[in-house]
Protein backbone atom coordinates (compact mmCIF):
# COMPACT_ATOMS: atom_id res chain seq x y z
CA UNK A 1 76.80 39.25 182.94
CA UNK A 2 73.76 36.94 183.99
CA UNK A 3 74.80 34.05 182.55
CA UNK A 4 78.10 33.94 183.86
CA UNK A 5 77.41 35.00 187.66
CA UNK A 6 73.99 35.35 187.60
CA UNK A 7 73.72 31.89 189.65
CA UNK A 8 75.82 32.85 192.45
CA UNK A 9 74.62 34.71 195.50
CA UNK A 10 77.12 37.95 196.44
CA UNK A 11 79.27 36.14 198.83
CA UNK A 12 80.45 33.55 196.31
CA UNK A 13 81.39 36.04 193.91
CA UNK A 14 85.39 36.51 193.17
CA UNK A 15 87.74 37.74 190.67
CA UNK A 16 87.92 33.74 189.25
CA UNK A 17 84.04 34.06 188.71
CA UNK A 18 84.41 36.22 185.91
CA UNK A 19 86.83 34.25 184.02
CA UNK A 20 83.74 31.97 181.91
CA UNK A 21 83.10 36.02 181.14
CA UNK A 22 86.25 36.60 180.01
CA UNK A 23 87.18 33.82 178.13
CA UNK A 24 83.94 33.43 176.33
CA UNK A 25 84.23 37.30 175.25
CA UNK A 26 87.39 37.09 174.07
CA UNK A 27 85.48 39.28 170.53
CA UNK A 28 85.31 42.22 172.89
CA UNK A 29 88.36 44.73 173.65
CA UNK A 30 90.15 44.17 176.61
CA UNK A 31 88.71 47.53 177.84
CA UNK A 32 85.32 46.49 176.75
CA UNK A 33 85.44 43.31 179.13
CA UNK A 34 87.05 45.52 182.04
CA UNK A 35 83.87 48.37 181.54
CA UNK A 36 81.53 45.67 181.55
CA UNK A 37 82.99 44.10 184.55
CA UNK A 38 83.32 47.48 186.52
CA UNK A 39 79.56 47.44 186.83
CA UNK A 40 79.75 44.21 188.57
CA UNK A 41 82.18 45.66 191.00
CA UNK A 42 80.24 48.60 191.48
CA UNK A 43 77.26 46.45 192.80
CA UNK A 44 79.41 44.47 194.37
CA UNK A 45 81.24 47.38 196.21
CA UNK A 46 77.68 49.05 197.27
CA UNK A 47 76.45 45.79 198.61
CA UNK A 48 79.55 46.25 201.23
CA UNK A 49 79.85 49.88 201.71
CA UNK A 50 75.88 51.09 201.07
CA UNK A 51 73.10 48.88 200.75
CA UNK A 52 71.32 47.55 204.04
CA UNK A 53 69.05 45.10 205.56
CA UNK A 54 66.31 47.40 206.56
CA UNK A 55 66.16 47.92 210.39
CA UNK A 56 69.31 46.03 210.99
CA UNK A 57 72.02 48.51 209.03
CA UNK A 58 74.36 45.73 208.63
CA UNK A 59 75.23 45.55 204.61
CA UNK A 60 74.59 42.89 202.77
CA UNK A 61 78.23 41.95 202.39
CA UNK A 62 80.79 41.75 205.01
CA UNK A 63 83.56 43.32 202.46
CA UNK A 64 83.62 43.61 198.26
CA UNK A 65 85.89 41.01 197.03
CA UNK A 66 88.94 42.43 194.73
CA UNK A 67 87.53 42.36 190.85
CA UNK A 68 91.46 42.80 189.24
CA UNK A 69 91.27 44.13 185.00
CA UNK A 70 92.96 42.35 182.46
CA UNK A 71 96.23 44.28 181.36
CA UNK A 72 97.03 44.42 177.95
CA UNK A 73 94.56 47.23 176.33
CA UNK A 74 96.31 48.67 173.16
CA UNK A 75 94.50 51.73 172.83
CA UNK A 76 93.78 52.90 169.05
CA UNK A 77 96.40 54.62 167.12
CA UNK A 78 95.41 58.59 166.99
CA UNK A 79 94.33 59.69 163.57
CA UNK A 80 93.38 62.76 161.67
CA UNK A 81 89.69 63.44 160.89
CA UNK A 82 88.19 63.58 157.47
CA UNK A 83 86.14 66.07 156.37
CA UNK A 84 83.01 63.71 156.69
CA UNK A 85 84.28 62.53 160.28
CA UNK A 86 84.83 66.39 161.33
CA UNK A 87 81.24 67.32 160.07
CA UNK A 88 80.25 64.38 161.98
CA UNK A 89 81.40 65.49 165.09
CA UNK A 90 80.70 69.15 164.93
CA UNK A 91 77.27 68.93 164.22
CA UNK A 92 76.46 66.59 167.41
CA UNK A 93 78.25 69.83 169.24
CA UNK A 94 76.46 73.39 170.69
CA UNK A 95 77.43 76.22 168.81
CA UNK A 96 79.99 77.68 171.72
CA UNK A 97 81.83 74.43 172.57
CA UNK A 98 81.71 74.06 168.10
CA UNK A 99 84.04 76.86 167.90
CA UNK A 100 86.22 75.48 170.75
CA UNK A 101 86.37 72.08 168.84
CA UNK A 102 87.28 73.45 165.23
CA UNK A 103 90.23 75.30 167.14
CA UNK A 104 91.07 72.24 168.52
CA UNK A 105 91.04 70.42 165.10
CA UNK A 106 93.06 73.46 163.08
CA UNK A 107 95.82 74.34 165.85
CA UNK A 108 96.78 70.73 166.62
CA UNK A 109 95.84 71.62 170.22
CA UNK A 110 96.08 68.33 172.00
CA UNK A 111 97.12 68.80 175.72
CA UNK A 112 93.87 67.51 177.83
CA UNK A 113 94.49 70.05 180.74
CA UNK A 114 93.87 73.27 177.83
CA UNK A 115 90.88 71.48 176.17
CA UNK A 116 89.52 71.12 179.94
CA UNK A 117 90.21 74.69 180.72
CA UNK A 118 88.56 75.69 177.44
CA UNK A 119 85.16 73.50 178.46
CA UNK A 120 84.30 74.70 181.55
């Protein structure tokens, strides 16, 4: 992000700064960009809320500015694993949350809120 805001103190930065970002990593996803540019607004958003001038406790911003994503992420189509894919996966995994995942894979199971359940 340096070279596109790394020039500007805090209080010059807006949502239009990051546009030389955005246009000139137009190769990345959209939700690529937006990730990359959610760290800014992070910093930016502790500058206002957190960090302080020691001895003084005023921050070092008076207030973050608004950092808005780009709409239009078309998230990947969902696809079955191969066999190479699966073995992949599972053997990154611990042996309890293994058996968890190769029910997942066999039954179909896709509901988030069961699989979260299941996890913790």
């Amino acid at each position: 992000m340096s070279p596109y805001i790394g020039d500007l103190w805090l209080d010059q930065i807006s949502n239009d700064s990051f546009n030389a970002y955005r246009n000139a990593r137009q190769d990345l996803a959209i939700i690529t960009r937006n990730a990359k540019i959610a760290v800014a607004r992070r910093v930016l958003k502790l500058a206002a809320e957190v960090w302080c001038h020691p001895g003084t406790n005023m921050t070092w911003l008076e207030r973050a500015p608004t950092i808005l994503a780009e709409k239009g992420h078309r998230p990947r189509d969902p696809y079955p694993l191969d066999a190479s894919e699966q073995e992949l996966l599972f053997s990154e995994l611990i042996a309890d949350r293994r058996r968890i995942a190769l029910f997942a894979v066999n039954t179909g199971l896709r509901d988030q809120e069961l699989c979260r359940l299941q996890w913790t």
